[in-house]
N, C-alpha and C. Protein backbone atom coordinates (compact mmCIF):
# COMPACT_ATOMS: atom_id res chain seq x y z
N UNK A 1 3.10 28.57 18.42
CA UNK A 1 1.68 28.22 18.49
C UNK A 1 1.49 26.74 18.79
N UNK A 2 2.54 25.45 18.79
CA UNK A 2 2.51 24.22 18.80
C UNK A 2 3.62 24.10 19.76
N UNK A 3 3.39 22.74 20.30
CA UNK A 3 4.64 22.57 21.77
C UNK A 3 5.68 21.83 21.04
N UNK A 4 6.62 21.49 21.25
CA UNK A 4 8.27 20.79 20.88
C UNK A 4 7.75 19.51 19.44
N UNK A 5 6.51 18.96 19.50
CA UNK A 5 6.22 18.09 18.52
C UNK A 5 5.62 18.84 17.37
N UNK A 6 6.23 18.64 16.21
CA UNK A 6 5.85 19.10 14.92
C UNK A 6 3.90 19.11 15.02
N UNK A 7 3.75 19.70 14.49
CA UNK A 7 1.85 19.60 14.33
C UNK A 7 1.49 18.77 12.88
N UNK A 8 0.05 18.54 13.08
CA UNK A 8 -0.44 18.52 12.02
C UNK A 8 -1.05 19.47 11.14
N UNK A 9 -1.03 20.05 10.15
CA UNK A 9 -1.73 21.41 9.55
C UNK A 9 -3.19 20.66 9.19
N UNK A 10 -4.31 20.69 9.15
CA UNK A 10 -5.48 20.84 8.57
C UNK A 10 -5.72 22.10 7.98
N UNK A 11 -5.94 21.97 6.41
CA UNK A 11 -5.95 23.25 5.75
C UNK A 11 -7.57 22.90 5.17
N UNK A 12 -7.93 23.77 5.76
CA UNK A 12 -9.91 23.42 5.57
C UNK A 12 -10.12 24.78 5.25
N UNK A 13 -11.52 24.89 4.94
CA UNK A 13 -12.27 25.39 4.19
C UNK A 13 -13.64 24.90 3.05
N UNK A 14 -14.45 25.64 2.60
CA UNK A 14 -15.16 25.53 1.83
C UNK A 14 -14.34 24.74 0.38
N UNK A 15 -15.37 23.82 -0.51
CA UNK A 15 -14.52 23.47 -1.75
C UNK A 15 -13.99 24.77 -2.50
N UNK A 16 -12.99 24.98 -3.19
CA UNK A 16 -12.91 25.81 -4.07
C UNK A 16 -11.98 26.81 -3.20
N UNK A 17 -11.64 27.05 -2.20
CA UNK A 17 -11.14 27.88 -1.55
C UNK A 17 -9.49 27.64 -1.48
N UNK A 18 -9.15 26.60 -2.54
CA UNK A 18 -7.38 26.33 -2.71
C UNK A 18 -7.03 25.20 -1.69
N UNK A 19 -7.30 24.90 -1.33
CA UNK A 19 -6.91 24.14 0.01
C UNK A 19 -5.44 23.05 -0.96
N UNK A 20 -5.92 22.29 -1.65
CA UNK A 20 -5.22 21.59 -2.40
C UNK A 20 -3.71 22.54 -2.75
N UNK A 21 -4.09 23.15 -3.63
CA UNK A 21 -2.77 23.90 -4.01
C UNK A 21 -2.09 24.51 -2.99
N UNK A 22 -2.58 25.05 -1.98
CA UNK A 22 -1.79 25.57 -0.59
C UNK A 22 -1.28 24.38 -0.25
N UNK A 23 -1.83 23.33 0.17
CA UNK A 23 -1.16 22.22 1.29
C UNK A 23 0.17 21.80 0.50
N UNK A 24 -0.38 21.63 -1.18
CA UNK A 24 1.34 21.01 -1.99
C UNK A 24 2.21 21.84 -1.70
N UNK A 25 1.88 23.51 -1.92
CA UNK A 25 3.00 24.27 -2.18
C UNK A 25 4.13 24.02 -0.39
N UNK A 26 2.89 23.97 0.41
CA UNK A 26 3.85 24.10 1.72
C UNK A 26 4.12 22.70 2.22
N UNK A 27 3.44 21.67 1.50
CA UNK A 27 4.27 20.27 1.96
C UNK A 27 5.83 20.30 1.17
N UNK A 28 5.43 21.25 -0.15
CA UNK A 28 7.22 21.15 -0.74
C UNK A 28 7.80 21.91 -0.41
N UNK A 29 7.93 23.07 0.81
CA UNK A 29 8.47 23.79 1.32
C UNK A 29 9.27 23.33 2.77
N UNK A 30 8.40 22.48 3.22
CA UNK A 30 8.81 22.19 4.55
C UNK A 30 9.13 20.77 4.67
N UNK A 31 8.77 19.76 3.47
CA UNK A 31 8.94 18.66 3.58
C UNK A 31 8.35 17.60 4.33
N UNK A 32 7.06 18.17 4.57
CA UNK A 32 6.04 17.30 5.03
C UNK A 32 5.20 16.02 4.56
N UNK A 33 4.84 15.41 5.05
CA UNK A 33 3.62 14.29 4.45
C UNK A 33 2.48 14.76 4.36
N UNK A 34 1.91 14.66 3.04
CA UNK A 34 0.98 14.95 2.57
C UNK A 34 -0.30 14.09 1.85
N UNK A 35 -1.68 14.57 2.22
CA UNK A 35 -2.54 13.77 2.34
C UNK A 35 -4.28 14.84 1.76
N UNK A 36 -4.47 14.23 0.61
CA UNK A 36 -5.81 14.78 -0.19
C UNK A 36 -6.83 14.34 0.49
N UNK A 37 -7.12 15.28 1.27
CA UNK A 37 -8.44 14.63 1.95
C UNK A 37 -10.07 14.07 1.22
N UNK A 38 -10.00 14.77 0.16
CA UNK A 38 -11.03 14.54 -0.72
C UNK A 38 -10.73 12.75 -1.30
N UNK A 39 -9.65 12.35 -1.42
CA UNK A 39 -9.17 11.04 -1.91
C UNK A 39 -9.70 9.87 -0.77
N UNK A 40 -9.94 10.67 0.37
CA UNK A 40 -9.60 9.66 1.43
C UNK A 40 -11.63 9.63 1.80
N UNK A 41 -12.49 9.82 0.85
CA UNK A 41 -14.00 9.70 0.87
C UNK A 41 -14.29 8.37 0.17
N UNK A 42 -15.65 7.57 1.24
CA UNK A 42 -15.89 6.42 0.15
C UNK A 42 -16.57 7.12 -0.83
N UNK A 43 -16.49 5.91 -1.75
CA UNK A 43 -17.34 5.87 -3.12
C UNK A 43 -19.03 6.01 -3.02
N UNK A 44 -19.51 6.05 -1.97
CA UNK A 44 -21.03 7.03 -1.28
C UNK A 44 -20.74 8.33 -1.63
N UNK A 45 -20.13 8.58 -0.83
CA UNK A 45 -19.96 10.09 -0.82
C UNK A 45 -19.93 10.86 -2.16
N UNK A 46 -18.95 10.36 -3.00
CA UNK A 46 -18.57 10.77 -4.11
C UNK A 46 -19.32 10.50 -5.18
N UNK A 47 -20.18 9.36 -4.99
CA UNK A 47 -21.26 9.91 -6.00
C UNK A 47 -22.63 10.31 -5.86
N UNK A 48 -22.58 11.20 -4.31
CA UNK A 48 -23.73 11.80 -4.21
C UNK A 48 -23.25 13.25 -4.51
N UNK A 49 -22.07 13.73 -4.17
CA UNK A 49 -21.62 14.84 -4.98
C UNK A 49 -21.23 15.41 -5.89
N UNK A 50 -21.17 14.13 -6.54
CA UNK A 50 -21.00 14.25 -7.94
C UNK A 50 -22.57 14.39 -8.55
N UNK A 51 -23.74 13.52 -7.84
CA UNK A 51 -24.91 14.43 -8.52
C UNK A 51 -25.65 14.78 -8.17
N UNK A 52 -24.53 16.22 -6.99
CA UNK A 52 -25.19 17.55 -7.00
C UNK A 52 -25.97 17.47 -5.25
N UNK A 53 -25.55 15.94 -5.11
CA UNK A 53 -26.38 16.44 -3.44
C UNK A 53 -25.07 16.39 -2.04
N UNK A 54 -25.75 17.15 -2.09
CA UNK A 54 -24.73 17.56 -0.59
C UNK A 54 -24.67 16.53 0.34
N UNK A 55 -23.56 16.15 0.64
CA UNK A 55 -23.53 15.34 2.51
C UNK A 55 -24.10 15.94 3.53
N UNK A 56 -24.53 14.77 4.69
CA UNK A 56 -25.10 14.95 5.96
C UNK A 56 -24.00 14.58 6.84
N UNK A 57 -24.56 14.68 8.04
CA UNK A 57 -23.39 14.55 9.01
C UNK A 57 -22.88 12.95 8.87
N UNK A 58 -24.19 12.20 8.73
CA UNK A 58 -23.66 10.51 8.58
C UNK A 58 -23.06 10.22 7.56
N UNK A 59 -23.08 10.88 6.19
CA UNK A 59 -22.12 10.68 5.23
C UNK A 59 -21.15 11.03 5.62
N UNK A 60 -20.47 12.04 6.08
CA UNK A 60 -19.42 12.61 6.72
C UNK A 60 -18.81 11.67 8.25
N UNK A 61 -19.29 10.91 8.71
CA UNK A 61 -18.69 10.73 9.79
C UNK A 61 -17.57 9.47 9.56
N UNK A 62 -17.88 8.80 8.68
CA UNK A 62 -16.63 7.55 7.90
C UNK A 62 -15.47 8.55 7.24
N UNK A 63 -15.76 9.38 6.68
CA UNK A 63 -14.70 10.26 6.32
C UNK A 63 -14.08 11.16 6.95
N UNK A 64 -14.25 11.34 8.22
CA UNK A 64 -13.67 12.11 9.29
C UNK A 64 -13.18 10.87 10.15
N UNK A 65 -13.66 9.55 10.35
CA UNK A 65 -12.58 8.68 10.82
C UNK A 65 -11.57 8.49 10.02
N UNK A 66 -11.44 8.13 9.27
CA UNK A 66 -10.36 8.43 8.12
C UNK A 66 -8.99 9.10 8.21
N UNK A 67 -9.84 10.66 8.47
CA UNK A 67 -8.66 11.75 7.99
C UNK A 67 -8.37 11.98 9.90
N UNK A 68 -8.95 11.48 10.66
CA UNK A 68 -8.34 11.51 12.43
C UNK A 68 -7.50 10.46 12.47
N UNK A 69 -8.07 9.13 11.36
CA UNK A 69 -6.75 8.18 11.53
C UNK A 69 -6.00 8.44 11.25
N UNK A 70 -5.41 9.22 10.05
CA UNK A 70 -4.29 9.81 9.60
C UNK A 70 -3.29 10.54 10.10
N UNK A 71 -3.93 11.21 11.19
CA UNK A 71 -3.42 12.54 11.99
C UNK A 71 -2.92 11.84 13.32
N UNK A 72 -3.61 10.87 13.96
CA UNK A 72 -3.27 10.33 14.38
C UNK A 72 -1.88 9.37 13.87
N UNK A 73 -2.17 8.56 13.35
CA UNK A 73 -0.62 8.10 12.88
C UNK A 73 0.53 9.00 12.86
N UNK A 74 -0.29 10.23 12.01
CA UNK A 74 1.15 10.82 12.27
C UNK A 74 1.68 11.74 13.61
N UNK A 75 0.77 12.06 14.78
CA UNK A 75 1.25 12.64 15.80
C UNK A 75 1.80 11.69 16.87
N UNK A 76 1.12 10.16 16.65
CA UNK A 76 1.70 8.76 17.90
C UNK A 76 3.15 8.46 16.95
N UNK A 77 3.62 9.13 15.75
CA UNK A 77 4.96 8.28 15.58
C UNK A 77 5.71 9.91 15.12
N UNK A 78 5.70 11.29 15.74
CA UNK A 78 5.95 12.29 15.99
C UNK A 78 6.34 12.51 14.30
N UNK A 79 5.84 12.66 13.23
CA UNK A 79 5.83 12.88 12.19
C UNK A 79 4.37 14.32 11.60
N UNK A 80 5.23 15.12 11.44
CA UNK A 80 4.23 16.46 10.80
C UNK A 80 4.07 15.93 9.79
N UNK A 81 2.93 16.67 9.30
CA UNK A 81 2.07 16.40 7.94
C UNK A 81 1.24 17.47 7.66
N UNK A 82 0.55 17.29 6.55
CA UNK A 82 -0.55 18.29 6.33
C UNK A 82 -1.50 17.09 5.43
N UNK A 83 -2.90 17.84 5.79
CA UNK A 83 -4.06 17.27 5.52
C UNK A 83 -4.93 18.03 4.74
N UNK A 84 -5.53 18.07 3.58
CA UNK A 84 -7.17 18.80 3.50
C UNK A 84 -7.67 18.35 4.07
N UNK A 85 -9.03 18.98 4.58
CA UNK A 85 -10.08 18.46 4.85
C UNK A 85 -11.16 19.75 5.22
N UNK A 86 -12.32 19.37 4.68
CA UNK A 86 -13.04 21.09 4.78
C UNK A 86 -13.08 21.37 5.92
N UNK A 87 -13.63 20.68 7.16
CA UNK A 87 -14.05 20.65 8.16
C UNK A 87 -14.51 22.15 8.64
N UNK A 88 -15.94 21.81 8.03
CA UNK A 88 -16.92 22.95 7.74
C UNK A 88 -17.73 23.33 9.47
N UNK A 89 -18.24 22.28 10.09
CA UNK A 89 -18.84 22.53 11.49
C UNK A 89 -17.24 22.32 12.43
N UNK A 90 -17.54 22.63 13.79
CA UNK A 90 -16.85 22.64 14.68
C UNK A 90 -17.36 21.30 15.01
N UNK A 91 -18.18 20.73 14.79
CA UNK A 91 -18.02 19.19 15.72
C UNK A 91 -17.45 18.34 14.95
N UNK A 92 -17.18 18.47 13.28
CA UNK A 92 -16.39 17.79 12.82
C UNK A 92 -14.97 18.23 13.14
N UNK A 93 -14.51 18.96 13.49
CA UNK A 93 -13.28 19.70 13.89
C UNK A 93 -12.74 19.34 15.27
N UNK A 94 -13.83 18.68 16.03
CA UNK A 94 -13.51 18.11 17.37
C UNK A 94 -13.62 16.50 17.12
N UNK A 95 -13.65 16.06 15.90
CA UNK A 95 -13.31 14.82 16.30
C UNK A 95 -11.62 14.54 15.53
N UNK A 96 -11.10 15.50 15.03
CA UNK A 96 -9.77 15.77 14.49
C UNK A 96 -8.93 16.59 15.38
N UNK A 97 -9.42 17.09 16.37
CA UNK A 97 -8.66 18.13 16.96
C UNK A 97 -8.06 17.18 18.36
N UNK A 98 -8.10 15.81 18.42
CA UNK A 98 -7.21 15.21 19.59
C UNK A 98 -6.15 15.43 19.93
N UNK A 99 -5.12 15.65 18.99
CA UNK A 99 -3.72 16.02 18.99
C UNK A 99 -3.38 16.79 18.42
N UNK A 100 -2.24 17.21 18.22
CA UNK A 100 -1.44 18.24 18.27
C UNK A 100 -1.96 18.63 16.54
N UNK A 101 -2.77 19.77 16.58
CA UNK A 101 -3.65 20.21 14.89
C UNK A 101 -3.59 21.35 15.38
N UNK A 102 -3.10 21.60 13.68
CA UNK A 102 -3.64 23.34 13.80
C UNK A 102 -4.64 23.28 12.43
N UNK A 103 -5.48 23.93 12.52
CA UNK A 103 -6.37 24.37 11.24
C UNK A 103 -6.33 25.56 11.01
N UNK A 104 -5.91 25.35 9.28
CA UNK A 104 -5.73 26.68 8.79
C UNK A 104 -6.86 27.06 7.64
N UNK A 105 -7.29 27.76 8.13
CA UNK A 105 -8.76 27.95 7.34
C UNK A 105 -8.32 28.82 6.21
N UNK A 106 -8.96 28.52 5.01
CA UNK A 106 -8.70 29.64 3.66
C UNK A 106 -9.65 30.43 3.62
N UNK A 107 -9.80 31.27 3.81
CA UNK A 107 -11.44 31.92 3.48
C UNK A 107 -11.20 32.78 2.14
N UNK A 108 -12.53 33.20 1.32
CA UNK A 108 -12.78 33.94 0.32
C UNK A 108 -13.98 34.28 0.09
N UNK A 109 -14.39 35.00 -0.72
CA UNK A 109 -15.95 35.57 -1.22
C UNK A 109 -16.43 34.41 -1.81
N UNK A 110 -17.95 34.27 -1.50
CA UNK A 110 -18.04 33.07 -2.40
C UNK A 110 -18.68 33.70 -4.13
N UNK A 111 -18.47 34.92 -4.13
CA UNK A 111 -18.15 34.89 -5.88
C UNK A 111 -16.89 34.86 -6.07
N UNK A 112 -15.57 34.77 -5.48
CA UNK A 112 -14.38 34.37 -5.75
C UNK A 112 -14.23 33.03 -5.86
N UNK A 113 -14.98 32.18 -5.01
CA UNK A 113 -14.63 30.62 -4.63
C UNK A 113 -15.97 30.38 -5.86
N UNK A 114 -16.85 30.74 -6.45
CA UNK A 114 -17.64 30.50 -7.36
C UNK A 114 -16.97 30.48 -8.69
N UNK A 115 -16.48 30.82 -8.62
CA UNK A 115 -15.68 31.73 -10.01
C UNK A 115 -14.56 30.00 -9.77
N UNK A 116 -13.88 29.98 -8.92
CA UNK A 116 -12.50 28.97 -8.98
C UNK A 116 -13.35 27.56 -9.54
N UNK A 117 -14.55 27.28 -8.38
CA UNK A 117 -15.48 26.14 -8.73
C UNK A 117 -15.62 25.87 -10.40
N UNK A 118 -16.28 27.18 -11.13
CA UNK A 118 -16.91 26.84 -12.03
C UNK A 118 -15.57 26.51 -13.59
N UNK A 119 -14.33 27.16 -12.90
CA UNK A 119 -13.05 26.86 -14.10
C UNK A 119 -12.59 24.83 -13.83
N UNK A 120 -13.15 24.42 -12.76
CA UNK A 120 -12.25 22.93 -12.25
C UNK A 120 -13.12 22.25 -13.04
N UNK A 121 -12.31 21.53 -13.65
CA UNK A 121 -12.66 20.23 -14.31
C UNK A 121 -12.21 19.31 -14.21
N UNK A 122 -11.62 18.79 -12.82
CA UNK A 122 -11.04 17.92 -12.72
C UNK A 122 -11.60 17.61 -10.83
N UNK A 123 -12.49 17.79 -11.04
CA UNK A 123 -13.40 17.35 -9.46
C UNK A 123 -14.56 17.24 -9.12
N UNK A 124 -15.17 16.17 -8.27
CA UNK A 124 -16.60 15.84 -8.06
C UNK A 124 -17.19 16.65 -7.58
N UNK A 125 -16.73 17.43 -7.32
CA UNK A 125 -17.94 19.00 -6.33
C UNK A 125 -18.31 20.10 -7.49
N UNK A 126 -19.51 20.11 -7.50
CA UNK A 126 -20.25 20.68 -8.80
C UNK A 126 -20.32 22.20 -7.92
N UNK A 127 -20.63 22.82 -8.52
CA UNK A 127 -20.66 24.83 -8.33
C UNK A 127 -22.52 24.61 -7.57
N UNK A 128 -23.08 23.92 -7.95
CA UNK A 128 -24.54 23.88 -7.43
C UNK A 128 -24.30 23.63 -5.93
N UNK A 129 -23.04 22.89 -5.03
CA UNK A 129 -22.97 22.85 -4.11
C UNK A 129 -22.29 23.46 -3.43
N UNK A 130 -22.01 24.96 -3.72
CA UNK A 130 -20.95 25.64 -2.79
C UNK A 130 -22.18 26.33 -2.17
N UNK A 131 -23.47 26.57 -2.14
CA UNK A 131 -23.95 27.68 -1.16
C UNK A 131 -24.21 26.83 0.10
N UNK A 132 -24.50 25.38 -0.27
CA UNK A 132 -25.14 24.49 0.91
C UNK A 132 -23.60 24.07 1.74
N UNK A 133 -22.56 24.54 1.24
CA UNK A 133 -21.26 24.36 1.58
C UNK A 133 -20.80 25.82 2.45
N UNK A 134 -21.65 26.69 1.83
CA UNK A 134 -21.18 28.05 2.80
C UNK A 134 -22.21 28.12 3.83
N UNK A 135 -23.04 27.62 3.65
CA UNK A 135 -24.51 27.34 4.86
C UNK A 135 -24.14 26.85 5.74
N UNK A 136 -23.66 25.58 5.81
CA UNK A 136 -23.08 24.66 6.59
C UNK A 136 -21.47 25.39 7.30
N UNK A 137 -20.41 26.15 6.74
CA UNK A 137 -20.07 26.33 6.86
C UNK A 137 -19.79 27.06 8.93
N UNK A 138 -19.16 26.92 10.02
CA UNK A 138 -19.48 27.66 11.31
C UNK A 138 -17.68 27.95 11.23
N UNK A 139 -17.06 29.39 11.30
CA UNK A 139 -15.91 29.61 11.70
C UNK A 139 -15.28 29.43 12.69
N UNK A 140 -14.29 28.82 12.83
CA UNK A 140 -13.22 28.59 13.86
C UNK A 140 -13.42 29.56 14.80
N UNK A 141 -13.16 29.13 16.23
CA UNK A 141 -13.96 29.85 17.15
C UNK A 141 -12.27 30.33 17.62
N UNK A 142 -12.25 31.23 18.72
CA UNK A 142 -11.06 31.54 19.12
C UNK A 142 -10.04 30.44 19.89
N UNK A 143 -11.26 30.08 20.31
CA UNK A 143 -10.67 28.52 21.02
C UNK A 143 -10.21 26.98 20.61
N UNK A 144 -10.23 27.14 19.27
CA UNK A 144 -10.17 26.30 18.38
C UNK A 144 -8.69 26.00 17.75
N UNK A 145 -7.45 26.92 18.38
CA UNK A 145 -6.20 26.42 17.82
C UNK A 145 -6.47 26.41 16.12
N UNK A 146 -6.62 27.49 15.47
CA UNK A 146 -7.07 27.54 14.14
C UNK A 146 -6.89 29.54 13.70
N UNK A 147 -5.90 29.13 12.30
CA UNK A 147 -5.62 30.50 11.70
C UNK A 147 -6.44 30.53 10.29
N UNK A 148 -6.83 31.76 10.32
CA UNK A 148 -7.41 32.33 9.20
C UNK A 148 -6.64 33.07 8.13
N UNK A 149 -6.68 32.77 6.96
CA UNK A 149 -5.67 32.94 5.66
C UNK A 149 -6.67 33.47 4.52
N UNK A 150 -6.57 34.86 4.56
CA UNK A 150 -7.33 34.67 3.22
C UNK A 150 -6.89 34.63 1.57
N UNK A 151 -7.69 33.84 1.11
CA UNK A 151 -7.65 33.08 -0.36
C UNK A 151 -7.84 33.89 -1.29
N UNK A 152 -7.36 35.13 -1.10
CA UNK A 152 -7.90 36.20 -2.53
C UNK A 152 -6.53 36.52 -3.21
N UNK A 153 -5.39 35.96 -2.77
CA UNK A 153 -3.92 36.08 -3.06
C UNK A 153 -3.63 35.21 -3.85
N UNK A 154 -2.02 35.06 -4.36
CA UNK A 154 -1.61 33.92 -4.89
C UNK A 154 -1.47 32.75 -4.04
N UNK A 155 -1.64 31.65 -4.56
CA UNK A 155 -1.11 30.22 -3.31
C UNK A 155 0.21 30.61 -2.87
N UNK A 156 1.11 31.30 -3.19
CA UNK A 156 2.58 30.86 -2.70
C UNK A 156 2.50 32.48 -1.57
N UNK A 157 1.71 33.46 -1.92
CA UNK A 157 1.71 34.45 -0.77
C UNK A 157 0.92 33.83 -0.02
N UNK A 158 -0.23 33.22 -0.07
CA UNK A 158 -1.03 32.36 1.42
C UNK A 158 -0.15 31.60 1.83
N UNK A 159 0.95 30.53 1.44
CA UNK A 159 1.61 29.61 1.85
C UNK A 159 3.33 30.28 2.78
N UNK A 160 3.26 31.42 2.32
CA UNK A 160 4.32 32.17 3.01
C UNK A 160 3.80 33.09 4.13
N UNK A 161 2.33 33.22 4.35
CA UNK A 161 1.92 33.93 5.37
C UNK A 161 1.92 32.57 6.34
N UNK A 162 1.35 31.90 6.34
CA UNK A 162 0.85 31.01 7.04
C UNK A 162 2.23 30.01 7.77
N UNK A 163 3.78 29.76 7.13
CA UNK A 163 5.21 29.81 7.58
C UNK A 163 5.40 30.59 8.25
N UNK A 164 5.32 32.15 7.76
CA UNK A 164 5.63 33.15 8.69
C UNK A 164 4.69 32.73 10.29
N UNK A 165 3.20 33.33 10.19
CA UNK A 165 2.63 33.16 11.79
C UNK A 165 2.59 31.55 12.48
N UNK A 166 2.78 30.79 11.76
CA UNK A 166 3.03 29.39 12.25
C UNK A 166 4.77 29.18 12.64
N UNK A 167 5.08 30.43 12.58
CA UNK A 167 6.74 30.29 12.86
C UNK A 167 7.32 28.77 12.29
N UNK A 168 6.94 28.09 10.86
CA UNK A 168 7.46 27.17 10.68
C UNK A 168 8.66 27.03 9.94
N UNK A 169 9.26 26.37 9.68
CA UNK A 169 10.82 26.52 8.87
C UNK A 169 11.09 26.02 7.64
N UNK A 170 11.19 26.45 6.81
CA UNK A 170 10.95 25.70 5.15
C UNK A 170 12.47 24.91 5.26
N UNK A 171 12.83 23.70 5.07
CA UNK A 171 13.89 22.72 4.76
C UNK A 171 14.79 23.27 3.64
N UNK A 172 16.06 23.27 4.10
CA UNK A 172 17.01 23.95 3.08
C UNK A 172 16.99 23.89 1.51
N UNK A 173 16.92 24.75 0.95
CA UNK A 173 16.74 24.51 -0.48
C UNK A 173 15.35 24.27 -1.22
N UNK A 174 14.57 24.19 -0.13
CA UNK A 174 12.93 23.77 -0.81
C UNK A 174 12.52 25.10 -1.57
N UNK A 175 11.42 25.10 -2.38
CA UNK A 175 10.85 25.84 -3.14
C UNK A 175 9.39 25.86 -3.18
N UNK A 176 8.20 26.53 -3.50
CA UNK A 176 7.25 26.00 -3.64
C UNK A 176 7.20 25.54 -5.17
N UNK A 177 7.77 24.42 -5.58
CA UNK A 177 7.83 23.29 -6.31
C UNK A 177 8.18 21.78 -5.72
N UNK A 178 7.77 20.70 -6.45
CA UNK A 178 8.65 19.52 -5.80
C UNK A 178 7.58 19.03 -4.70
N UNK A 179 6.17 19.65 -4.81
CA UNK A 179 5.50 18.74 -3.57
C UNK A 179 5.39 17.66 -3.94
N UNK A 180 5.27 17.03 -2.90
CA UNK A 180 5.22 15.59 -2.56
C UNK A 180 3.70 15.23 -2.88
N UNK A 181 3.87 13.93 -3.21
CA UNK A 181 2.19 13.69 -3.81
C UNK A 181 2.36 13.24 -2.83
N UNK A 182 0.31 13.75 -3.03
CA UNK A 182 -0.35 13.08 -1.84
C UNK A 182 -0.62 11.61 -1.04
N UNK A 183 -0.75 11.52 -0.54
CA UNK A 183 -0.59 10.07 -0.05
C UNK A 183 0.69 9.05 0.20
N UNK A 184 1.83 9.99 0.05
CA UNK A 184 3.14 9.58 0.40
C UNK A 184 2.88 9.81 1.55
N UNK A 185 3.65 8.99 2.62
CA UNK A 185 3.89 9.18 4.23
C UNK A 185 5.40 8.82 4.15
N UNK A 186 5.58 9.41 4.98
CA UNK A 186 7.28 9.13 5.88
C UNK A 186 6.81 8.60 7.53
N UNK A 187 5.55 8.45 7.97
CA UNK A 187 5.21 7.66 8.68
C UNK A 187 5.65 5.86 8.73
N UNK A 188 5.91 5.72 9.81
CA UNK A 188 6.59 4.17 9.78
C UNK A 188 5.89 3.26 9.98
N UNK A 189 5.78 2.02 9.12
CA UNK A 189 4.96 0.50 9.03
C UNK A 189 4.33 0.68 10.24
N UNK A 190 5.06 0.02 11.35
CA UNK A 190 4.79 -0.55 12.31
C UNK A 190 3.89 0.70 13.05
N UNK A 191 3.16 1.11 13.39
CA UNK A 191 2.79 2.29 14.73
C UNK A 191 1.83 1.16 15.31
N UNK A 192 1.65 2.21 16.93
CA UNK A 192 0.78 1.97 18.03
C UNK A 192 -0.67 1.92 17.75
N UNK A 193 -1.45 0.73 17.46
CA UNK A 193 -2.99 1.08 17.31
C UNK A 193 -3.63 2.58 18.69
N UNK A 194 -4.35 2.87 17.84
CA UNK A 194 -4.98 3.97 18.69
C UNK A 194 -6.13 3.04 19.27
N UNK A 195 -6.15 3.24 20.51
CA UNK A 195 -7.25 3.03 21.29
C UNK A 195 -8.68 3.13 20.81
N UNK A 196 -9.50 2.52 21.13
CA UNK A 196 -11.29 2.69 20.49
C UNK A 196 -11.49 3.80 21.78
């Protein structure tokens, strides 16, 4: 599904739909660099969702330079990775989709992804914002270089489907244990500024 250069995974979706726990289990499988896209939001963002109001596209557009810089770094110095990032519309998905990305969408019911929301206690996205999150939500179009996974399984059966049709290769001895925290890179100091 990707040419001779490793890809980047974007594992998007709605909040609540695992994205987090999928990307660790298969960054410690394959030995990738890994990157919390939710970490990588200013301090705007995060405390308008924290009370309870949803982002617009202009809140969103500093945080999608961000997570394209990232992807970028890692496809100009040929280094795979994986990323969250919801990337809920397709035009946020086209300003990440320059290089070599695949997006792997989680999907679920949103009384399944309601249900995950309302057990987390350990994140700024309140349960009041998953419907304006499934509203917003537009599915990966066919043309979009993007697989659909659904989230009603365990993380380590989504993370072994998604190896399997991504024909990717888990690194000898890996497990889904041992991910790599986020924000480690094996990306190198020095890279090529990207062009404006």
């Amino acid at each position: 599904m990707f040419d001779t250069q490793q890809p980047v995974l974007v594992i998007m979706g709605i909040s609540g739909s695992g994205k987090s726990t999928v990307a660790g289990l298969l960054a410690g499988q394959l030995g990738w660099d890994l990157e919390e896209g939710d970490d990588l939001h200013p301090q705007e963002n995060i405390d308008k969702m924290s009370a309870g109001q949803p982002l617009n596209d202009e809140d969103r557009a500093p945080w999608l330079d961000t997570v394209s810089s990232w992807i970028i770094e890692h496809t100009m110095a040929g280094v795979p990775g994986i990323i969250t990032c919801s990337a809920l519309k397709r035009r946020y998905r086209d300003v990440l989709r320059e290089h070599n990305v695949i997006f792997v969408h989680l999907t679920g019911s949103t009384d399944l992804i309601g249900r995950r929301l309302a057990a987390r206690h350990d994140h700024y996205m309140p349960t009041s914002l998953l419907d304006s999150q499934v509203a917003t939500l537009e599915v990966p179009g066919a043309d979009e270089h993007a697989i659909s996974i659904d989230a009603g399984r365990a993380p380590a059966e989504e993370a072994a489907e998604i190896v399997r049709r991504l024909g990717l290769t888990p690194r000898p001895g890996s497990s889904s244990l041992g991910a790599p925290e986020p924000g480690k890179s094996s990306v190198p100091r020095a890279l090529p500024q990207p062009s404006a």
